[in-house]
Protein backbone atom coordinates (compact mmCIF):
# COMPACT_ATOMS: atom_id res chain seq x y z
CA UNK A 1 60.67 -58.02 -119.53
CA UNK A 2 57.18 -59.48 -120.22
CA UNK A 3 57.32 -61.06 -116.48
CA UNK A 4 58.78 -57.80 -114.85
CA UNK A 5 55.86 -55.59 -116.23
CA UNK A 6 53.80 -58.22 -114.61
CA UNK A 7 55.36 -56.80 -111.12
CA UNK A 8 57.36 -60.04 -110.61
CA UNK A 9 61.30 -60.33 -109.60
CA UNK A 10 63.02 -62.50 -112.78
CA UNK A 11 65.69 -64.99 -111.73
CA UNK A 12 67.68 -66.58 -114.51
CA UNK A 13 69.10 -70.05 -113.82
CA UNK A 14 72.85 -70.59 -115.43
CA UNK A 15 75.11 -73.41 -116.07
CA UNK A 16 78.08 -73.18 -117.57
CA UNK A 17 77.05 -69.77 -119.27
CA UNK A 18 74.11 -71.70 -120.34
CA UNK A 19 70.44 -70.51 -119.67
CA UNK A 20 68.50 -73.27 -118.27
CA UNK A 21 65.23 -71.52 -117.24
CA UNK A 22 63.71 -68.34 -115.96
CA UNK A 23 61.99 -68.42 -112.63
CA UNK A 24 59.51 -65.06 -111.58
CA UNK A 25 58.46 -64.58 -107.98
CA UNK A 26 56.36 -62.22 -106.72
CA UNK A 27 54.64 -60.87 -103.36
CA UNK A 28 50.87 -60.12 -103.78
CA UNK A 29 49.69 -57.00 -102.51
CA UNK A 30 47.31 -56.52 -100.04
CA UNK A 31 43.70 -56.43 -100.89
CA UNK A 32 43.38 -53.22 -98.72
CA UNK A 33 46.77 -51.57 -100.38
CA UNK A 34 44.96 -49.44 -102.70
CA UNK A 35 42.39 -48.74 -100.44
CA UNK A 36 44.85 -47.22 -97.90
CA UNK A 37 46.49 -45.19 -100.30
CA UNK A 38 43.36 -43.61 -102.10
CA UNK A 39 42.53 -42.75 -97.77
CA UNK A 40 46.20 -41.15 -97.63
CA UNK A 41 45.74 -38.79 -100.44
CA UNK A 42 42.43 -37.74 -99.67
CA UNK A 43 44.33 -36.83 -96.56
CA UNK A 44 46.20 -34.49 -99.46
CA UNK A 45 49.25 -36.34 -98.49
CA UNK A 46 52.26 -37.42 -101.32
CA UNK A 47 52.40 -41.22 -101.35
CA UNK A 48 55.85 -42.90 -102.68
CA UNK A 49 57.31 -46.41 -102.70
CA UNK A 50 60.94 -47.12 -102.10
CA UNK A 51 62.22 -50.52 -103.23
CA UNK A 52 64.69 -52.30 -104.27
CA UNK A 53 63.32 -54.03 -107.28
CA UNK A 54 63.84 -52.91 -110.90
CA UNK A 55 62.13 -50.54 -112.21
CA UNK A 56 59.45 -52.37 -113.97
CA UNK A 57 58.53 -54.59 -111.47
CA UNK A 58 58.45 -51.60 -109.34
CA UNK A 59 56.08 -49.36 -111.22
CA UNK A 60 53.93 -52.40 -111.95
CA UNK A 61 53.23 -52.90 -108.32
CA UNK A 62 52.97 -49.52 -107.39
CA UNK A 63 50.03 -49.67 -110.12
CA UNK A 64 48.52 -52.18 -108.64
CA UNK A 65 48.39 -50.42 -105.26
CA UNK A 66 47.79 -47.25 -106.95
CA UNK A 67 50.76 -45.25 -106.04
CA UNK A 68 52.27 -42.53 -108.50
CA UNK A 69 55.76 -41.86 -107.41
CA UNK A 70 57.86 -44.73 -107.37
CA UNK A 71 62.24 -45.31 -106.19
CA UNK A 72 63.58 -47.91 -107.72
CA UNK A 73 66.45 -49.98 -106.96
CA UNK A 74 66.88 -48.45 -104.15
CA UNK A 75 70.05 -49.78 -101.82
CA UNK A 76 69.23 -50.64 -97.82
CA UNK A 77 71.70 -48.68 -97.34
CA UNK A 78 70.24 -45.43 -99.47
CA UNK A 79 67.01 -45.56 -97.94
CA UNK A 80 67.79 -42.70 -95.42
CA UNK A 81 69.42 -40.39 -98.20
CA UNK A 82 65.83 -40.69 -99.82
CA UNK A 83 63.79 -39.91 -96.68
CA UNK A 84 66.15 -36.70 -96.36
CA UNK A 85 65.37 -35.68 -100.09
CA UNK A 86 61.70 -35.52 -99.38
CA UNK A 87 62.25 -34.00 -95.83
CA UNK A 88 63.19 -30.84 -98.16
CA UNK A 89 59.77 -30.47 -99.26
CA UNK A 90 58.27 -31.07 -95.90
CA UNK A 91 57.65 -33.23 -92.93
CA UNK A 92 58.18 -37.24 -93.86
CA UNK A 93 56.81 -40.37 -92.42
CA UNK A 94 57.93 -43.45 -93.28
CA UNK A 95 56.82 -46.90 -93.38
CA UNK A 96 58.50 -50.09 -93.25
CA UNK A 97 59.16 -53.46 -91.43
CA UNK A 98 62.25 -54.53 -92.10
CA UNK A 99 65.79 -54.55 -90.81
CA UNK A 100 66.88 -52.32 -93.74
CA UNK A 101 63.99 -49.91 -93.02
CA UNK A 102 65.26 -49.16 -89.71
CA UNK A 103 67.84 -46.04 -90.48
CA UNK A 104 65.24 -44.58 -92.63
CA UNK A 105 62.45 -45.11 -89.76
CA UNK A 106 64.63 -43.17 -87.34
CA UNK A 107 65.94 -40.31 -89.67
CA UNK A 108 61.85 -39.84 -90.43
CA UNK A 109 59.86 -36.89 -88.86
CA UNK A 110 57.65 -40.26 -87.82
CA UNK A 111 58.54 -43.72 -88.61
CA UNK A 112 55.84 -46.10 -88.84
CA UNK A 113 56.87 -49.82 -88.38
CA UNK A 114 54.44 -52.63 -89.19
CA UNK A 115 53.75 -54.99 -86.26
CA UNK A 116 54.86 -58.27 -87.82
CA UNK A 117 58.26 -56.75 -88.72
CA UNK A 118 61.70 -57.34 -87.41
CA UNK A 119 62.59 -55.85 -83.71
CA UNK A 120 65.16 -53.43 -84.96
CA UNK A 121 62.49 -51.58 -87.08
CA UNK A 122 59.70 -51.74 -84.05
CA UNK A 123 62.45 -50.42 -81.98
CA UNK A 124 63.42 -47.18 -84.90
CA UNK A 125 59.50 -46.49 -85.36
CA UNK A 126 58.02 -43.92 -83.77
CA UNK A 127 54.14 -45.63 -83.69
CA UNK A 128 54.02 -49.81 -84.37
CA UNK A 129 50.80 -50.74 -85.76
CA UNK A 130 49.72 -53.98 -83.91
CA UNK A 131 48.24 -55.42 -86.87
CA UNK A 132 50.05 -56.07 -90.34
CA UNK A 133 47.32 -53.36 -92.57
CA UNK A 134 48.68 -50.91 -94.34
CA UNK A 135 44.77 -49.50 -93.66
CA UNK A 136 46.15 -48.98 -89.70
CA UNK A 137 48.59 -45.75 -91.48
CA UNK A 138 45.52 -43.53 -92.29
CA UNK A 139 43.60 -44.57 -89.00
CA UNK A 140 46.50 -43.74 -87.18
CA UNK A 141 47.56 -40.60 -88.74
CA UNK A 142 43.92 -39.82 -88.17
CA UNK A 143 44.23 -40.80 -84.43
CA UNK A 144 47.35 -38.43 -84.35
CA UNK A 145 45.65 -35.30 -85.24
CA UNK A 146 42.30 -36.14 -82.84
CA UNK A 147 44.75 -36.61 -80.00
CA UNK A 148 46.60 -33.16 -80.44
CA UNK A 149 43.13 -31.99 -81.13
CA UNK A 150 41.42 -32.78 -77.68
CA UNK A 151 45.15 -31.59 -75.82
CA UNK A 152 44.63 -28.27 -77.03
CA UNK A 153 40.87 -28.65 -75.84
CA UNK A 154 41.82 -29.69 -72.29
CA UNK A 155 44.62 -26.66 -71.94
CA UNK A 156 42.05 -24.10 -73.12
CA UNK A 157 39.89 -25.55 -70.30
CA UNK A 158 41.69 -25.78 -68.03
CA UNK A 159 43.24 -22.55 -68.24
CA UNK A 160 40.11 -20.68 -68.32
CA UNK A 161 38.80 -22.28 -65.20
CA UNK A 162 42.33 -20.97 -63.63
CA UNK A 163 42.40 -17.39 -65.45
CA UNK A 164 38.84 -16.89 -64.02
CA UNK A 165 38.65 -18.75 -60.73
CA UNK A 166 42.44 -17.93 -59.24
CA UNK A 167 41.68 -13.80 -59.34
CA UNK A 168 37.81 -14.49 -57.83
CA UNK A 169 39.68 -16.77 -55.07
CA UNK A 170 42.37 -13.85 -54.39
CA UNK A 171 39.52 -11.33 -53.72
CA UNK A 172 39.54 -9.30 -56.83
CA UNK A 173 36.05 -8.80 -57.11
CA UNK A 174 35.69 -8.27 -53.03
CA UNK A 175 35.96 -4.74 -53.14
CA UNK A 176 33.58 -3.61 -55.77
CA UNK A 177 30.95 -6.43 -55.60
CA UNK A 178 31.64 -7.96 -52.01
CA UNK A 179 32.04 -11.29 -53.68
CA UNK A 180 34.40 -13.83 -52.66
CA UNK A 181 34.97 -17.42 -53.88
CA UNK A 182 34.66 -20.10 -50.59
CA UNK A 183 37.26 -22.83 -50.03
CA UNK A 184 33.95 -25.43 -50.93
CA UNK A 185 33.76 -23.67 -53.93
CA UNK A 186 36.82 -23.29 -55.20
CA UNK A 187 37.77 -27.29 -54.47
CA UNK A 188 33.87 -27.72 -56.10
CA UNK A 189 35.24 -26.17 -59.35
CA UNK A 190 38.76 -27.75 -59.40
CA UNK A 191 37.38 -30.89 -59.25
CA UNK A 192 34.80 -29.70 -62.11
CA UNK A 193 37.65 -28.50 -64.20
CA UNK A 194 39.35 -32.02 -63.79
CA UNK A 195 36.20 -34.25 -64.74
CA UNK A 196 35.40 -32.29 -67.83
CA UNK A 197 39.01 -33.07 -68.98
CA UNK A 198 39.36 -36.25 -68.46
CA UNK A 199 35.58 -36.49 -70.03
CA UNK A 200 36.75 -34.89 -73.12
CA UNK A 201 39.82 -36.79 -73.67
CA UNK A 202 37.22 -40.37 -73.14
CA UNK A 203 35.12 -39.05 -75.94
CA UNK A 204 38.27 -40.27 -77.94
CA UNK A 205 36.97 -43.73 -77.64
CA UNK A 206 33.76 -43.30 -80.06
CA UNK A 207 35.63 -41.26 -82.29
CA UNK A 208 35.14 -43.17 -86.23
CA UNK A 209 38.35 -43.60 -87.85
């Protein structure tokens, strides 16, 4: 019990009914664990861990990396019935690397899969993170939202140039003002309207994650 609290997995060594030892293994987390979570909530997202450890061991690690809800002894196979609980309370992504991750990585709203994970889960994930940093979640949740962000910017651009310049080309304005819109013009602005999109989606690059 002692060991377990310490967020280490307890294997007892028998011989003929008869303890011999006790040995305790345990993964270390990564230095930037906690740091990527405390970036996730500030994002005023729910953080949980799903594993299959006891309980103690469990909630000792998810201490360590600062995480509040914790699953427990969770089966491979139950991983997916746990993504659909939380999908009741709203959209879900999950992360993972493993072969047992995979179902719950597809069922996900987004599944995340770490880079240096098995093929199956890069293949269930929606986004693979190249490198193994739990860090990479926020940056590219982050990088998510920018994207859609500069989309909408380039349709509302590039509709306006078409809602005003396709009516001034047709001649609408001919009859009260005289104005028309000349062929150089009108491939002038097109060309406009396609540089200042494809300038707006570069400024992507110096965006600070």
């Amino acid at each position: 019990q002692q060991l377990e609290e310490q967020g280490k997995t307890v294997m007892i060594l028998i011989e003929n009914k008869t303890v011999l030892g006790i040995i305790a293994v345990a993964d270390t987390i990564r230095e930037s664990s906690r740091e990527a979570v405390q970036h996730l909530e500030e994002m005023n997202l729910e953080v949980y861990m799903m594993t299959g450890d006891n309980e103690r061991t469990a909630k000792a690690i998810a201490k360590l990396a600062g995480i509040k809800n914790v699953f427990a002894e969770v089966l491979p196979e139950d991983k997916a019935d746990y993504v659909k609980e939380l999908q009741k309370k709203g959209r879900v992504a999950m992360i993972g690397d493993g072969i047992n991750d995979a179902p719950a990585l597809a069922l996900a709203d987004i599944g995340i899969a770490m880079g240096s994970g098995t093929d199956v889960a890069m293949e269930s994930g929606n986004i693979v993170l190249m490198r193994n940093d739990p860090a990479d979640v926020a940056k590219a949740i982050k990088l998510s939202k920018q994207t859609m962000s500069k989309i909408k910017q380039n349709m509302f651009w590039a509709l306006a140039y078409n809602v005003a310049g396709i009516p001034i080309a047709a001649g609408v304005l001919y009859p009260s003002t005289g104005w028309l819109l000349s062929p150089i013009i009108a491939g002038a602005a097109m060309a406009l309207s396609s540089v200042s999109v494809v300038s707006n989606s570069i400024l992507l690059m110096y965006k600070k994650l």
